[in-house]
N, C-alpha and C. Protein backbone atom coordinates (compact mmCIF):
# COMPACT_ATOMS: atom_id res chain seq x y z
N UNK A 1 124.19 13.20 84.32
CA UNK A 1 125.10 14.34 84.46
C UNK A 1 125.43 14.93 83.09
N UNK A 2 125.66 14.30 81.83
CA UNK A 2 126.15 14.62 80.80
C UNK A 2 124.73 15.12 80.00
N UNK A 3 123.55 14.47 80.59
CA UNK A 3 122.66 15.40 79.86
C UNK A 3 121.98 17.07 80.38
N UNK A 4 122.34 17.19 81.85
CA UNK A 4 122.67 17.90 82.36
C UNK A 4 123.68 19.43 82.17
N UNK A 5 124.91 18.63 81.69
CA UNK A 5 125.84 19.31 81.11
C UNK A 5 125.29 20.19 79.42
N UNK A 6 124.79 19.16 78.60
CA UNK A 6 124.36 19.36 77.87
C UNK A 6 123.27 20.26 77.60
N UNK A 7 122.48 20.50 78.34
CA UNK A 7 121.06 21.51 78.75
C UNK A 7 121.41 23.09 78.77
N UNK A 8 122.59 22.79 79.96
CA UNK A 8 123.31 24.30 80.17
C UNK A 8 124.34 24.86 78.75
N UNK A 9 124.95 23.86 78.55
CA UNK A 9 125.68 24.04 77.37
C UNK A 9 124.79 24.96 76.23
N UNK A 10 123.26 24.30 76.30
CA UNK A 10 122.63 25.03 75.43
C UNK A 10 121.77 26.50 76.01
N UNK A 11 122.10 26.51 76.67
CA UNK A 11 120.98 27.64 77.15
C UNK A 11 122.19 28.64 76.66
N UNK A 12 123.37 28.63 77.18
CA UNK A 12 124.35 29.37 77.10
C UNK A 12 124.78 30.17 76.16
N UNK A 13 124.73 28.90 75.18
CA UNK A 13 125.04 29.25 73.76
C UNK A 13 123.86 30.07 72.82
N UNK A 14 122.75 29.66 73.84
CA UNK A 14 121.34 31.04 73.15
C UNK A 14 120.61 30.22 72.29
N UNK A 15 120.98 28.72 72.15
CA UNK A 15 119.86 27.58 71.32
C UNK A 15 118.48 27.79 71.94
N UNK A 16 118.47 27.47 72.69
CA UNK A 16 117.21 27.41 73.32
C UNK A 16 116.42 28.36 74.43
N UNK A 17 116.07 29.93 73.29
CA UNK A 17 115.87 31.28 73.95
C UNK A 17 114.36 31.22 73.91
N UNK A 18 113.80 31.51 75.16
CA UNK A 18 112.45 31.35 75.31
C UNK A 18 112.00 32.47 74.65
N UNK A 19 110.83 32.46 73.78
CA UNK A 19 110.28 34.06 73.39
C UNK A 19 109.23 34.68 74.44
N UNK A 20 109.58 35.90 74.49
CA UNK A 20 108.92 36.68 75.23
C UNK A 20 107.51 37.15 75.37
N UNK A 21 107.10 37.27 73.95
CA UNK A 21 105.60 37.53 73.22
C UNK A 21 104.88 36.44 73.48
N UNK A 22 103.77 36.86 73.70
CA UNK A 22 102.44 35.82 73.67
C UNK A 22 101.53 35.68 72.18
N UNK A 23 101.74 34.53 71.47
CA UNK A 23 101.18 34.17 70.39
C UNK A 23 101.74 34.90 69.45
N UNK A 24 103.14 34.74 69.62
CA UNK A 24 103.78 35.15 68.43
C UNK A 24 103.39 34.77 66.81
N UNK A 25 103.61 33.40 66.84
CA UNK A 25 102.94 32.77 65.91
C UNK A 25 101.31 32.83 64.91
N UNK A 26 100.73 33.45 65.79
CA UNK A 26 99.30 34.10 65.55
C UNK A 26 98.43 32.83 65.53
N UNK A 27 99.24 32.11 65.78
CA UNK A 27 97.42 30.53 65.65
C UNK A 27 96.74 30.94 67.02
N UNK A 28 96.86 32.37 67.65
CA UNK A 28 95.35 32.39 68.72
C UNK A 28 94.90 33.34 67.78
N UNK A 29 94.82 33.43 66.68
CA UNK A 29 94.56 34.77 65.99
C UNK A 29 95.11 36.22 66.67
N UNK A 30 94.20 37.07 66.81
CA UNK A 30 94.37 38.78 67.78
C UNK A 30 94.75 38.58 69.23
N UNK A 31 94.77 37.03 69.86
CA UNK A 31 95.00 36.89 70.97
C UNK A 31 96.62 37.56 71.19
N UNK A 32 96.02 38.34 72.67
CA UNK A 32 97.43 39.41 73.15
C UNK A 32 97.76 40.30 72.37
N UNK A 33 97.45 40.50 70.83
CA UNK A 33 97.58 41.63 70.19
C UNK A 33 96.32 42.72 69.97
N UNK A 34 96.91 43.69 70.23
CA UNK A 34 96.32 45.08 70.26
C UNK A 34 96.59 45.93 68.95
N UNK A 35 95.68 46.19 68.36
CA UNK A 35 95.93 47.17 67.20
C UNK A 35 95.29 47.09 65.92
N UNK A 36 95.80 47.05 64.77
CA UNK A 36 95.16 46.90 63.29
C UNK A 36 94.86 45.73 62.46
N UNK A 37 95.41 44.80 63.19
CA UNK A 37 95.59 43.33 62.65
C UNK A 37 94.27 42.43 62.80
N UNK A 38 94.32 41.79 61.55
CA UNK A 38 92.99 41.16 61.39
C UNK A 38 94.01 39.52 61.14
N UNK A 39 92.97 38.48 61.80
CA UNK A 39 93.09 37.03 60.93
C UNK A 39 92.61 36.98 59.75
N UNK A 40 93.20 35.09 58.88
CA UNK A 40 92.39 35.25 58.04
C UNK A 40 91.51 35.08 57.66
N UNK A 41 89.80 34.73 58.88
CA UNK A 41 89.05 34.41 58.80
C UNK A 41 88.06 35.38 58.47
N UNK A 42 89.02 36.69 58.93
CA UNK A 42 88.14 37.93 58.56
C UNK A 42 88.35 38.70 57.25
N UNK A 43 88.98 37.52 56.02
CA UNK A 43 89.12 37.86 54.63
C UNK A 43 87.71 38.02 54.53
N UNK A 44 87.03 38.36 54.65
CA UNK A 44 85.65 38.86 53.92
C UNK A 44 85.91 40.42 53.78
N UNK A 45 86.60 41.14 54.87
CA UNK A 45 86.70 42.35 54.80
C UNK A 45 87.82 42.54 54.38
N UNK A 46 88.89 42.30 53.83
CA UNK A 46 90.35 42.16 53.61
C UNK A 46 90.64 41.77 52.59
N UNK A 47 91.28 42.74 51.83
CA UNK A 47 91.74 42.50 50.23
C UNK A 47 93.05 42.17 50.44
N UNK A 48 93.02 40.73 50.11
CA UNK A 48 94.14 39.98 50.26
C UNK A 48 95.18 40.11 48.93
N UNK A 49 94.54 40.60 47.81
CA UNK A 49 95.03 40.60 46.44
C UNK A 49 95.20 39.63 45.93
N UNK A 50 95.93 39.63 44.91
CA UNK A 50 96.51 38.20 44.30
C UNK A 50 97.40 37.12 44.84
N UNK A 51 97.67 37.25 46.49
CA UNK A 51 98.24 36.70 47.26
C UNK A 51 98.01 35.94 47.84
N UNK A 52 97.48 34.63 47.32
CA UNK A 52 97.11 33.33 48.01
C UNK A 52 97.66 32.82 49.55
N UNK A 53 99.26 33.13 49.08
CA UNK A 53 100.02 32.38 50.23
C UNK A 53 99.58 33.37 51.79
N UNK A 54 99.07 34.48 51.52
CA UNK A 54 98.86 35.35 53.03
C UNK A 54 97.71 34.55 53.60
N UNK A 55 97.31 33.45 52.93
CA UNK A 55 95.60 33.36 53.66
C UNK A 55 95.43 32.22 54.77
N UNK A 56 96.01 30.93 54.63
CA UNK A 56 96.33 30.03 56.16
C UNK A 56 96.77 30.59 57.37
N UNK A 57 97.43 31.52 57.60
CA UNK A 57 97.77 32.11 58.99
C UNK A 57 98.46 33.05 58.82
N UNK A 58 98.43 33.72 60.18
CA UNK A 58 98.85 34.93 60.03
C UNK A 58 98.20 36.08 60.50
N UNK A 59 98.95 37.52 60.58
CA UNK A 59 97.75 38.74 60.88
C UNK A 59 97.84 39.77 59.93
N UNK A 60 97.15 39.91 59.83
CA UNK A 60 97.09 40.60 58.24
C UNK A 60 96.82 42.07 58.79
N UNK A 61 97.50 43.37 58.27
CA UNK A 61 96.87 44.37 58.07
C UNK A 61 97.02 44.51 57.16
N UNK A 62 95.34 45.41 56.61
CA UNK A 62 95.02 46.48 55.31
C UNK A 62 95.62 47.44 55.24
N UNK A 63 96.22 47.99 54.75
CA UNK A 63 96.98 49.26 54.56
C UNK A 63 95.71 50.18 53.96
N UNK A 64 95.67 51.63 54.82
CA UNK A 64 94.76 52.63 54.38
C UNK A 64 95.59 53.80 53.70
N UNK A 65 95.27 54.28 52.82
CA UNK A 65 96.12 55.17 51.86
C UNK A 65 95.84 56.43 52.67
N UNK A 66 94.98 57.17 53.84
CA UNK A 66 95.36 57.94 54.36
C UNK A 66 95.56 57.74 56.09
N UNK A 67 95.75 56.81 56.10
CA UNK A 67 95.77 55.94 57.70
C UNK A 67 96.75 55.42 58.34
N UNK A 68 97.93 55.53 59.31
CA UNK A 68 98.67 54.95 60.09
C UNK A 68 98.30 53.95 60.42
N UNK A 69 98.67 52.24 60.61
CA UNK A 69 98.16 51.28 60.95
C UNK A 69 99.27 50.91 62.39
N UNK A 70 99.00 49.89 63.15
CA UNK A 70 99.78 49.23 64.12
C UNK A 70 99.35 48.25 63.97
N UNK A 71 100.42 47.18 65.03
CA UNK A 71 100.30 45.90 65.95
C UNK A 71 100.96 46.68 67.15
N UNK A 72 100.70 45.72 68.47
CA UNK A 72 101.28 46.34 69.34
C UNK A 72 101.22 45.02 70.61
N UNK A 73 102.22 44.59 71.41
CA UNK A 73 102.14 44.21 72.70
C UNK A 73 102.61 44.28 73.90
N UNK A 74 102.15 44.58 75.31
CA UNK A 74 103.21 44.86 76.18
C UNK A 74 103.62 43.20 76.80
N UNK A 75 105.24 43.78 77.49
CA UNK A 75 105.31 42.20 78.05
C UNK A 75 106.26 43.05 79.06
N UNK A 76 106.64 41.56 79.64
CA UNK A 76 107.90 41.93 80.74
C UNK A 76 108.97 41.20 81.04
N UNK A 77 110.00 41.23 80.34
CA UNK A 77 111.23 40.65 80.68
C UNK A 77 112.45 41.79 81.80
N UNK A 78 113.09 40.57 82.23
CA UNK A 78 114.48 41.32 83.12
C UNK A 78 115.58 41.11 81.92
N UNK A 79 115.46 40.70 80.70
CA UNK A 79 116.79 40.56 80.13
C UNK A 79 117.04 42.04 79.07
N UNK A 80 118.33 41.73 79.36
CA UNK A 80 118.75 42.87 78.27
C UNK A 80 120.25 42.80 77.83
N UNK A 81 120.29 42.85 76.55
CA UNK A 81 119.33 43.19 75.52
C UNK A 81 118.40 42.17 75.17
N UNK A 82 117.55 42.94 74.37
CA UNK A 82 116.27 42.12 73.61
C UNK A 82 116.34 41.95 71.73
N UNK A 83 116.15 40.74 71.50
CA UNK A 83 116.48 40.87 70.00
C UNK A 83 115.31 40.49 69.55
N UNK A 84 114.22 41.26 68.61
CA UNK A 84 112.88 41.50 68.35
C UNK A 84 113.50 41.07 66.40
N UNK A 85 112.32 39.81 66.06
CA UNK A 85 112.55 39.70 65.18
C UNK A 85 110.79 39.22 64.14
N UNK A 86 110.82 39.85 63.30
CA UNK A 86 109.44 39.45 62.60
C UNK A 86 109.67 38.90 60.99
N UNK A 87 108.45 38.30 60.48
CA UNK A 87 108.83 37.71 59.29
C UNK A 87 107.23 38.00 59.01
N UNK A 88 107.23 38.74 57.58
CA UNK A 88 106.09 39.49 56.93
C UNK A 88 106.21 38.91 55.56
N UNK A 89 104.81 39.06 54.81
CA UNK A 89 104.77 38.52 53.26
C UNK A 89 103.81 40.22 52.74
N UNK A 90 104.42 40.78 51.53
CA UNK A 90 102.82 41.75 50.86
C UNK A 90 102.34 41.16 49.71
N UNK A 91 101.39 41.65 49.77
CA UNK A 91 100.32 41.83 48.66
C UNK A 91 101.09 41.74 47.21
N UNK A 92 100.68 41.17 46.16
CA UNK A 92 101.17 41.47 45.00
C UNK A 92 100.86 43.40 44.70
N UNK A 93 101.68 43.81 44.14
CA UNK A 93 101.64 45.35 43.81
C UNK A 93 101.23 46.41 45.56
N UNK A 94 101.80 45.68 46.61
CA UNK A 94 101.66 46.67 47.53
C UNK A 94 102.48 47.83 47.56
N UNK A 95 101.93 49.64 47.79
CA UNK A 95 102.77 50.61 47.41
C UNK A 95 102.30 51.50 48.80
N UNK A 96 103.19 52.58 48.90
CA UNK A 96 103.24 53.46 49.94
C UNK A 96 103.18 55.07 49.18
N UNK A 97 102.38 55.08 48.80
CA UNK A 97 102.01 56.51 47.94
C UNK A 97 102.02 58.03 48.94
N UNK A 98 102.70 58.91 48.45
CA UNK A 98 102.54 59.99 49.35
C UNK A 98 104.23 59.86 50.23
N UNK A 99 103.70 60.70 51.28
CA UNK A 99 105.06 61.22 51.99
C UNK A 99 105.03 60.27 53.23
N UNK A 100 106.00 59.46 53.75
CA UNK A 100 105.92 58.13 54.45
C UNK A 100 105.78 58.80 56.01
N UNK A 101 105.98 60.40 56.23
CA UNK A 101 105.97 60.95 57.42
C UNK A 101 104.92 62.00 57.31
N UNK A 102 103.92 61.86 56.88
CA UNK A 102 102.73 62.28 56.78
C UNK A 102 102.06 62.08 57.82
N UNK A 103 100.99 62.45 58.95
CA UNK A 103 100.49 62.11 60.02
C UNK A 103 100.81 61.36 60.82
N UNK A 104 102.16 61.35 61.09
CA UNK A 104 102.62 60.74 62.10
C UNK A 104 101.69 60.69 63.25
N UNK A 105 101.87 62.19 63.84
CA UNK A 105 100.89 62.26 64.84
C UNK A 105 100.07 61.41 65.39
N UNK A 106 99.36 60.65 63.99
CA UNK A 106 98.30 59.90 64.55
C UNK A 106 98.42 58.68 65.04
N UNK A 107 99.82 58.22 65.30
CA UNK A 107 100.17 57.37 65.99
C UNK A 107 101.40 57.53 67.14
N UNK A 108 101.83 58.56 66.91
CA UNK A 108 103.09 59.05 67.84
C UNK A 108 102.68 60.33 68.36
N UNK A 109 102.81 60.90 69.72
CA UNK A 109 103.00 61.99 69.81
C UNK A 109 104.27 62.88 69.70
N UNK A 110 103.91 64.38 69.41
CA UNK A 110 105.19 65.13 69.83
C UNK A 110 106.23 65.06 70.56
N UNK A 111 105.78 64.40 72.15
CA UNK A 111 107.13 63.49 72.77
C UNK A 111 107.91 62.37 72.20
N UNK A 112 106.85 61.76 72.49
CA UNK A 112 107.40 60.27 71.22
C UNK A 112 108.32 61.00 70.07
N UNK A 113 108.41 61.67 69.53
CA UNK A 113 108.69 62.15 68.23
C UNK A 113 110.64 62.70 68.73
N UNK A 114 110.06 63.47 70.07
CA UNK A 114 110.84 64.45 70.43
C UNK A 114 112.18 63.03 70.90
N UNK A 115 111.88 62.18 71.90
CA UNK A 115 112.54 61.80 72.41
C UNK A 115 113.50 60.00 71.10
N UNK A 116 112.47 60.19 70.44
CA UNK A 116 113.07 59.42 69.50
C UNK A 116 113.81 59.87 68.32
N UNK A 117 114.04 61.08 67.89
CA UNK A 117 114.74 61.69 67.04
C UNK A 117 115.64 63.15 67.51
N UNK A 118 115.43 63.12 69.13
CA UNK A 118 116.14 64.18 69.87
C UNK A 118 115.91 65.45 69.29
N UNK A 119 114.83 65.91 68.18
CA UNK A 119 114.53 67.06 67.71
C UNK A 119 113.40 67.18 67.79
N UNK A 120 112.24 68.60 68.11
CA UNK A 120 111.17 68.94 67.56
C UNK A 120 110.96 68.45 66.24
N UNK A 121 109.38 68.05 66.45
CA UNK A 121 108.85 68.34 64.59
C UNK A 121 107.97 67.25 64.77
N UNK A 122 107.47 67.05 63.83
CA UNK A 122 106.29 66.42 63.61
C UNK A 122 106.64 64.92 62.48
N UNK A 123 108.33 64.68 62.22
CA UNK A 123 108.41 63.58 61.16
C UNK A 123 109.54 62.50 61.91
N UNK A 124 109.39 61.58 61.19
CA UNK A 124 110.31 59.81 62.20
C UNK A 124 111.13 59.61 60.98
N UNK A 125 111.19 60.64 60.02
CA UNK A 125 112.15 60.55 58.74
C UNK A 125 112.10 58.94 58.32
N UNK A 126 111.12 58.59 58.03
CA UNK A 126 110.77 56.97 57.50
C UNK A 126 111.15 57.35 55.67
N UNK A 127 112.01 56.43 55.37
CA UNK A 127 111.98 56.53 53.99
C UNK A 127 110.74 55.65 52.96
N UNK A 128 110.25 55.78 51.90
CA UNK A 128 109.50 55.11 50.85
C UNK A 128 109.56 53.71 51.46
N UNK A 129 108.63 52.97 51.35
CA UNK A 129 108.80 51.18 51.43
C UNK A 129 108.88 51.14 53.01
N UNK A 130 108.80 51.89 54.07
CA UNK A 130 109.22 51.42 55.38
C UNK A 130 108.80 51.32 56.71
N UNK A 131 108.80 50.25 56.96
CA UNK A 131 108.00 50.44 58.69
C UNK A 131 108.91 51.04 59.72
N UNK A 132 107.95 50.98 61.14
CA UNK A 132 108.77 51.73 62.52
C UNK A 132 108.51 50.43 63.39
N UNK A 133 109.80 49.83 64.21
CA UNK A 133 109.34 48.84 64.78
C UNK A 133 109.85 50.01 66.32
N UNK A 134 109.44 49.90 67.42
CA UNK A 134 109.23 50.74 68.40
C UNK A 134 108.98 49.77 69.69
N UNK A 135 110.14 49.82 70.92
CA UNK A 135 110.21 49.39 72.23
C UNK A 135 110.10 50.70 73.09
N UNK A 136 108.68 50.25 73.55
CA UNK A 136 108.34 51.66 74.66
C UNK A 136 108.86 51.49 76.07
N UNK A 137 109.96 52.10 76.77
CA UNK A 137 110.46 51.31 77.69
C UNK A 137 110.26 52.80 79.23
N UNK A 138 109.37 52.74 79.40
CA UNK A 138 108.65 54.02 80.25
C UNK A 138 109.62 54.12 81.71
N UNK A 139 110.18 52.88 82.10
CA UNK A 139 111.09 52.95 83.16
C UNK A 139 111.92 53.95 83.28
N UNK A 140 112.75 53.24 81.24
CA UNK A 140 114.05 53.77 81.07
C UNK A 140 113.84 55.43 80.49
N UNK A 141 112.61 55.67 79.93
CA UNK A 141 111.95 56.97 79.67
C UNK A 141 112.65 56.67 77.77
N UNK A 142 112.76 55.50 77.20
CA UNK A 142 113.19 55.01 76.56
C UNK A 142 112.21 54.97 75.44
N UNK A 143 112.42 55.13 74.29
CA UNK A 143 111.25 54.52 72.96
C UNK A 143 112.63 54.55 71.92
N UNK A 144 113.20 53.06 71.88
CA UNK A 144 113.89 52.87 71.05
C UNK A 144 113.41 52.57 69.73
N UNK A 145 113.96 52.53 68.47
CA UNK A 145 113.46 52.41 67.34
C UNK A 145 114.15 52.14 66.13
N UNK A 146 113.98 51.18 64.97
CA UNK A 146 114.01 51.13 64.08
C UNK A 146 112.83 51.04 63.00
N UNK A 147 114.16 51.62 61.82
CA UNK A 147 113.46 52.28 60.55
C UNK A 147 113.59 51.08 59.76
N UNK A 148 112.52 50.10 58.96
CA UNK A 148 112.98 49.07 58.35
C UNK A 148 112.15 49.11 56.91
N UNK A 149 112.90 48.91 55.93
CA UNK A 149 112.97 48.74 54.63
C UNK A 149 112.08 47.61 54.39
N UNK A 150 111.07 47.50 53.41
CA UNK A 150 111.02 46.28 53.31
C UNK A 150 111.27 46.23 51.37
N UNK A 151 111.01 44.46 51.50
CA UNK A 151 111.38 44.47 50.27
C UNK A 151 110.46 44.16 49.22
N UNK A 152 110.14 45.84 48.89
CA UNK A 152 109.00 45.47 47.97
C UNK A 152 108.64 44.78 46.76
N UNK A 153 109.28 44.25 45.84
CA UNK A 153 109.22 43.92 44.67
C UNK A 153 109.37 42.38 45.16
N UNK A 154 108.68 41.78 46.10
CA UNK A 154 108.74 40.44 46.35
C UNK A 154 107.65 40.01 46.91
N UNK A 155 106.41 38.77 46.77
CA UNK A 155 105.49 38.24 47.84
C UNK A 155 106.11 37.04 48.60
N UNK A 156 107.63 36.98 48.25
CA UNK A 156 108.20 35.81 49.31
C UNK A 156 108.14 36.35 50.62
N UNK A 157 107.90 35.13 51.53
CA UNK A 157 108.02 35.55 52.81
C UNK A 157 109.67 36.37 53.58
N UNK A 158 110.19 37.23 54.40
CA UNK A 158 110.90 37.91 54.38
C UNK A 158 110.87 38.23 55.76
N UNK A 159 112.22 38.24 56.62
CA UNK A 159 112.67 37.83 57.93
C UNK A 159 113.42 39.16 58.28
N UNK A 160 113.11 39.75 59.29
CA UNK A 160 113.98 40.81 59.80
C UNK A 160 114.52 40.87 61.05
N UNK A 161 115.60 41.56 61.52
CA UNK A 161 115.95 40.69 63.05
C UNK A 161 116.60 42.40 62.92
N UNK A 162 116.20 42.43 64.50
CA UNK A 162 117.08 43.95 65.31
C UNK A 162 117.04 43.63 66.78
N UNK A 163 117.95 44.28 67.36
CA UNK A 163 118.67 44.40 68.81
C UNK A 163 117.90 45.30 69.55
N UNK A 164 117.68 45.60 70.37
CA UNK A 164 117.43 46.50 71.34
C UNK A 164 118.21 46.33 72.28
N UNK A 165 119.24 46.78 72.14
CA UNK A 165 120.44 47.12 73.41
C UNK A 165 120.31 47.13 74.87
N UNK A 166 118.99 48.23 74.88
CA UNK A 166 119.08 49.30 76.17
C UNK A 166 117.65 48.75 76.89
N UNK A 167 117.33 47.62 77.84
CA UNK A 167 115.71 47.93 77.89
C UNK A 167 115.88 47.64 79.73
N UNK A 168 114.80 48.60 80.24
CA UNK A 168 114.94 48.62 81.21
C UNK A 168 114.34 47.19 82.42
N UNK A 169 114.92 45.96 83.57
CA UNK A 169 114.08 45.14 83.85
C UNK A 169 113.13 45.41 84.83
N UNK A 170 112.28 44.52 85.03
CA UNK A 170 111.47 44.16 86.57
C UNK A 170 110.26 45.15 86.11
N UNK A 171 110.51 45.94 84.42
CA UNK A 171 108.67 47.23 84.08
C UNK A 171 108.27 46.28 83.14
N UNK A 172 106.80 47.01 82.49
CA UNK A 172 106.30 46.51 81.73
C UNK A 172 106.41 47.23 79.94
N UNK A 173 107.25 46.71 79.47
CA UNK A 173 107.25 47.19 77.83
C UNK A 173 106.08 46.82 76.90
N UNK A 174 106.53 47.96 75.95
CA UNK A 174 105.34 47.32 75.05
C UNK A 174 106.42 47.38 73.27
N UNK A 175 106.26 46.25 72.79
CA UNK A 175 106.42 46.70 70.89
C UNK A 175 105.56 46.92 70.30
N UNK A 176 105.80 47.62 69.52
CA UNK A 176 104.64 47.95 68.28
C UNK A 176 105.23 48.27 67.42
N UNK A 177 104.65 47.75 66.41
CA UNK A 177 104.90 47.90 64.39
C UNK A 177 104.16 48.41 63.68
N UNK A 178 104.16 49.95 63.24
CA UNK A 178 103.77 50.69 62.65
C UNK A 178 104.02 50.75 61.00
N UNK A 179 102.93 50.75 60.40
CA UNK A 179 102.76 50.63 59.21
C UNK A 179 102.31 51.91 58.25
N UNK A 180 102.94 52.74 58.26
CA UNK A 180 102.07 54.07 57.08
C UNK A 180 101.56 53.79 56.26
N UNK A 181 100.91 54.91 55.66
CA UNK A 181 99.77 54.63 54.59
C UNK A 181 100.46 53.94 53.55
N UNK A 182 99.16 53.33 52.62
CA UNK A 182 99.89 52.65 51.66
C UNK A 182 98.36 51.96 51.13
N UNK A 183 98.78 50.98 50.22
CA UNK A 183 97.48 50.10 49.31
C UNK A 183 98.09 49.07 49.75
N UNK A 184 97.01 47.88 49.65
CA UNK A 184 97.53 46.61 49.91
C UNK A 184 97.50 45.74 51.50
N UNK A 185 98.04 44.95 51.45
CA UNK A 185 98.25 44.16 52.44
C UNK A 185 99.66 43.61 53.06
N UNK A 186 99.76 43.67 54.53
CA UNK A 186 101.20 42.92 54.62
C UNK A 186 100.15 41.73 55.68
N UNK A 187 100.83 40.91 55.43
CA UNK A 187 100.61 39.29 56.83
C UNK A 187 102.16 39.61 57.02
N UNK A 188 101.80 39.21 58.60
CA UNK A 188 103.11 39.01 59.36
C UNK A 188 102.79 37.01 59.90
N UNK A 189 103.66 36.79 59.68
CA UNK A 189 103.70 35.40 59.77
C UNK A 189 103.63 34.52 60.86
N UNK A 190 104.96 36.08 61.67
CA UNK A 190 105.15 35.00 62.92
C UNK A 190 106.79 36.47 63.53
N UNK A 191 105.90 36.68 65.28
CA UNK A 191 106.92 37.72 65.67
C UNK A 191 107.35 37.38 66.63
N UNK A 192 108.73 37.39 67.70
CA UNK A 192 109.26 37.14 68.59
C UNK A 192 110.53 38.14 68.86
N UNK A 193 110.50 37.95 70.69
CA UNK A 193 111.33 38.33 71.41
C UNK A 193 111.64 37.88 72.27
N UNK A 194 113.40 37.55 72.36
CA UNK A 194 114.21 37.27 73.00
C UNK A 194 115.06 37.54 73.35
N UNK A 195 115.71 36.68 74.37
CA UNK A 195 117.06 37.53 74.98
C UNK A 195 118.32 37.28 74.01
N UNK A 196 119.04 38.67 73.63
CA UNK A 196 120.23 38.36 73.30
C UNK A 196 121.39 38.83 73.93
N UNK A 197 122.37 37.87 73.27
CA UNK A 197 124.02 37.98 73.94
C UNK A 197 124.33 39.24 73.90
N UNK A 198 124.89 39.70 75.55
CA UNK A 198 125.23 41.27 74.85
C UNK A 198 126.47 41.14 74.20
């Protein structure tokens, strides 16, 4: 009974939150992920730089200096909210040259655009240094979003955590992490989603 007690005690308290993603961790490599991300077995094609520590695991994208990159997965939870959290390492001297809302397009459309910044136009107002992490929630007619900083002047590994408030249950979502142009490399280490306390 008391270990019983103890079980619920923890679920409650949010210790023990199942993640939502499949192979968060990346040891299936590209398994369940869709998009730009390479393992590191496919360093033959992948300028890892002077960055040793990106090369045991992980998914690595190349950053193309005129190219929008992604990751992307759909899943399906009934909980809400959802708290989406990733942990990324770059390249020694990785940079984002140019205007960070430059061809959007080629990964968002004009809706997308429209319904995530409630204005016409063609920009996601991303500042220098920054990704788009993006919950497509087609139920809720929803594409929630954050703008995230990273921290460039570091190859330590580096943890980011955001909420998604609003997500609709019983459909199928998708996240995706958009990367603008740039030189270099980011590995993402290891991504998850779970339920959080509202």
């Amino acid at each position: 009974m008391k270990t019983l007690l103890f079980l619920a005690m923890l679920f409650a308290s949010g210790v023990a939150r199942a993640d939502i993603l499949a192979n968060g961790d990346f040891k299936e490599g590209t398994a369940h992920w869709d998009g730009d991300g390479r393992t590191p077995s496919d360093n033959g094609t992948i300028d890892l730089g002077s960055n040793a520590q990106a090369t045991p695991q992980g998914l690595i994208i190349q950053l193309d200096p005129s190219k929008w990159k992604y990751i992307s997965q759909t899943f399906s939870s009934k909980d809400s909210p959802l708290q989406c959290s990733f942990t990324y390492q770059l390249s020694h001297g990785c940079t984002f040259p140019g205007d960070a809302n430059a061809d959007v397009t080629q990964v968002l459309t004009p809706a997308d655009l429209l319904r995530m910044t409630g204005k016409a136009g063609n920009s996601i107002g991303l500042k220098y240094g920054s990704v788009l992490l993006v919950v497509l929630d087609p139920e809720a007619h929803l594409n929630t979003h954050y703008k995230i900083k990273l921290v460039l002047d570091s190859t330590d590994a580096q943890t980011v955590t955001n909420v998604f408030p609003q997500v609709s249950p019983n459909t199928d979502k998708a996240v995706y992490l958009f990367f603008p142009p740039g030189n270099g490399t980011i590995t993402l280490l290891h991504m998850a989603m779970t339920p959080s306390a509202p």
